[in-house]
C-alpha atoms as a PDB file:
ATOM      1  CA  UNK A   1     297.212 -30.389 -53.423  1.00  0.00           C
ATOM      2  CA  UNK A   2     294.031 -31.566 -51.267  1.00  0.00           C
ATOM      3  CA  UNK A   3     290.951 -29.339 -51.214  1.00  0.00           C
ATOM      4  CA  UNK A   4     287.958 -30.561 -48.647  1.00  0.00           C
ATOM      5  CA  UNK A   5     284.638 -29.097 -50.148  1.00  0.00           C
ATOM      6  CA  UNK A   6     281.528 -29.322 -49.042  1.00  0.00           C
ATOM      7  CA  UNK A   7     279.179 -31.495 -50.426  1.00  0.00           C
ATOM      8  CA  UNK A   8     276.845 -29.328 -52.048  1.00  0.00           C
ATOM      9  CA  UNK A   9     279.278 -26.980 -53.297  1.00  0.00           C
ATOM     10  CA  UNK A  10     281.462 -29.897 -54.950  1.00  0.00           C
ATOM     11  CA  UNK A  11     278.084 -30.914 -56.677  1.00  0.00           C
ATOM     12  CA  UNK A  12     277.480 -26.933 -57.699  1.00  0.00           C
ATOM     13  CA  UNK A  13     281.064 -27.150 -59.503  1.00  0.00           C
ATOM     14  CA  UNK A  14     280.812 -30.521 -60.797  1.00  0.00           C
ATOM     15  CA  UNK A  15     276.921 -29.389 -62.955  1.00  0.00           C
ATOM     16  CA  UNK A  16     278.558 -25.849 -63.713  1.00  0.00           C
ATOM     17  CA  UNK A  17     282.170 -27.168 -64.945  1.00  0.00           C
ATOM     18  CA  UNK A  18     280.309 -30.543 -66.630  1.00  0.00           C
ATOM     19  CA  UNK A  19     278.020 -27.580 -68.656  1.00  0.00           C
ATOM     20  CA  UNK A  20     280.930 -25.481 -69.455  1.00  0.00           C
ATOM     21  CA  UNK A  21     282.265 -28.794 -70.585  1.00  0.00           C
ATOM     22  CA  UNK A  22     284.992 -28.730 -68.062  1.00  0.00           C
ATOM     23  CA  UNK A  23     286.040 -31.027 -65.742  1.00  0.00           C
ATOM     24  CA  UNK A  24     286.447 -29.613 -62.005  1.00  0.00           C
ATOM     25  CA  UNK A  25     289.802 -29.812 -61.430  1.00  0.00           C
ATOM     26  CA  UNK A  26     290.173 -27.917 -65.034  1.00  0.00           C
ATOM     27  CA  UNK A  27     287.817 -25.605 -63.364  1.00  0.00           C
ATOM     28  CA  UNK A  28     289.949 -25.272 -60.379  1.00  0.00           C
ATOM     29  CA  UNK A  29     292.957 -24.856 -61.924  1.00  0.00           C
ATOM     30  CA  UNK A  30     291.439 -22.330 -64.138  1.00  0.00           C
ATOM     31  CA  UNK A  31     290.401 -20.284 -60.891  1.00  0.00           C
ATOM     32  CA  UNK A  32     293.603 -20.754 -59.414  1.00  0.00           C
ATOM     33  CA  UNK A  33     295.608 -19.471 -61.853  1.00  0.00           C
ATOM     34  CA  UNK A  34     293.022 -16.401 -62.257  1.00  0.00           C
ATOM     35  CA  UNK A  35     293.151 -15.421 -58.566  1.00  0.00           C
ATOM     36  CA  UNK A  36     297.084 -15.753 -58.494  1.00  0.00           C
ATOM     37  CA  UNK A  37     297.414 -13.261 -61.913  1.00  0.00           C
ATOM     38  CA  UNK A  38     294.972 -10.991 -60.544  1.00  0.00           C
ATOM     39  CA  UNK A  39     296.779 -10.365 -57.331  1.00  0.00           C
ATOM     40  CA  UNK A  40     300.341 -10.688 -58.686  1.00  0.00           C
ATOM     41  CA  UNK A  41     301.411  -7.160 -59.359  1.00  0.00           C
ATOM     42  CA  UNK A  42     304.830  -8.227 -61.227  1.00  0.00           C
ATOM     43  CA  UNK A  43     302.370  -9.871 -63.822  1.00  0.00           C
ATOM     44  CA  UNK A  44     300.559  -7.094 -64.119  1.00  0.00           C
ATOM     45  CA  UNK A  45     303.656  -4.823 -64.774  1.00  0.00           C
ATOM     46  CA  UNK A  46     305.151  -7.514 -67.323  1.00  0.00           C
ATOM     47  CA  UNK A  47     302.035  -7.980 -69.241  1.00  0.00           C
ATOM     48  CA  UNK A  48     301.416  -3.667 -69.312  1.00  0.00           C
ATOM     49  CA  UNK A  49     305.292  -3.622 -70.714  1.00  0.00           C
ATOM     50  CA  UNK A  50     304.343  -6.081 -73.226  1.00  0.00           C
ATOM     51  CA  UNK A  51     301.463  -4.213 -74.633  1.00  0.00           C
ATOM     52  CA  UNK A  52     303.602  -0.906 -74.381  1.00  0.00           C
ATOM     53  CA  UNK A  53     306.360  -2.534 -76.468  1.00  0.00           C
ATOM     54  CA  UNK A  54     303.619  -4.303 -78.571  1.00  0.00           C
ATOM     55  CA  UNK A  55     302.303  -0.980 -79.893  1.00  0.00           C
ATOM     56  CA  UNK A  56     305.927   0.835 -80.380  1.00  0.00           C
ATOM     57  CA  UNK A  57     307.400  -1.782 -82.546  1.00  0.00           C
ATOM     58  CA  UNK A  58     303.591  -1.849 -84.211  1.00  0.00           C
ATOM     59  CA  UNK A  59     304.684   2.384 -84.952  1.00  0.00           C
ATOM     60  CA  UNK A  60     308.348   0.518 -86.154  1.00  0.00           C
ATOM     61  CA  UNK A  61     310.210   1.221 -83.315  1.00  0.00           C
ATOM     62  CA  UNK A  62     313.221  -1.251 -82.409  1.00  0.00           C
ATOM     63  CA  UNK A  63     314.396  -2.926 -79.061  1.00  0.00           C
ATOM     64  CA  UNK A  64     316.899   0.046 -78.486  1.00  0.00           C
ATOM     65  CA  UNK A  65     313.613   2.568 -78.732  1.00  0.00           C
ATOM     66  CA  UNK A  66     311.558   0.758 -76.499  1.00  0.00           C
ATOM     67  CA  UNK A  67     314.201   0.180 -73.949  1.00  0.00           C
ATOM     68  CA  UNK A  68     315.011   3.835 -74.221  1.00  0.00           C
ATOM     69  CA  UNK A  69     311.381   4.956 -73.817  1.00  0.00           C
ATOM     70  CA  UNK A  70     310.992   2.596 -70.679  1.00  0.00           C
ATOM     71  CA  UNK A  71     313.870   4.088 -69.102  1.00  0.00           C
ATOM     72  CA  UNK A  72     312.213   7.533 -70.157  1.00  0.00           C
ATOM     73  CA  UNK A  73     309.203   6.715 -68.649  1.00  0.00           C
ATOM     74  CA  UNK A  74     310.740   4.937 -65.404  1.00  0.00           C
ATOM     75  CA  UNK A  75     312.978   9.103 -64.708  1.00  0.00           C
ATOM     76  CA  UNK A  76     310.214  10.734 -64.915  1.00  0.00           C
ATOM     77  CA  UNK A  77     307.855   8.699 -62.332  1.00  0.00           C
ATOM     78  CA  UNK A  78     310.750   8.399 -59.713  1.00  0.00           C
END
């Protein structure tokens, strides 16, 4: 991928990655893949079901009891 920036603002990234001891296409790809998980709802959903299941099996619940509960949850929104 090719991305034209202007001057100045290339120089802006290269000081501010360089002190954050980055290098600016680490810095790019870093902002990249922020912008693309911040605006892609499925990740948000997966992540939110992983946190969900995260804390059931924490209380000792299995994979049949989290399924269960998802589907549980799923009824009553629709």
């Amino acid at each position: 991928m090719l991305i034209r920036l202007d001057p100045e603002l290339k120089d802006k990234l290269l000081r501010i990655a360089r002190r954050e001891g980055k290098s600016a296409s680490g810095a790019v790809r870093e902002m990249i893949a922020k912008y693309v998980l911040e605006r892609d709802i499925g990740a948000h959903i997966d992540e939110l079901w992983g946190r969900v299941g995260s804390k059931l099996r924490a209380k000792g619940a299995g994979r049949s009891d989290i399924e269960r509960t998802i589907q549980e949850v799923r009824r009553k929104r629709s």
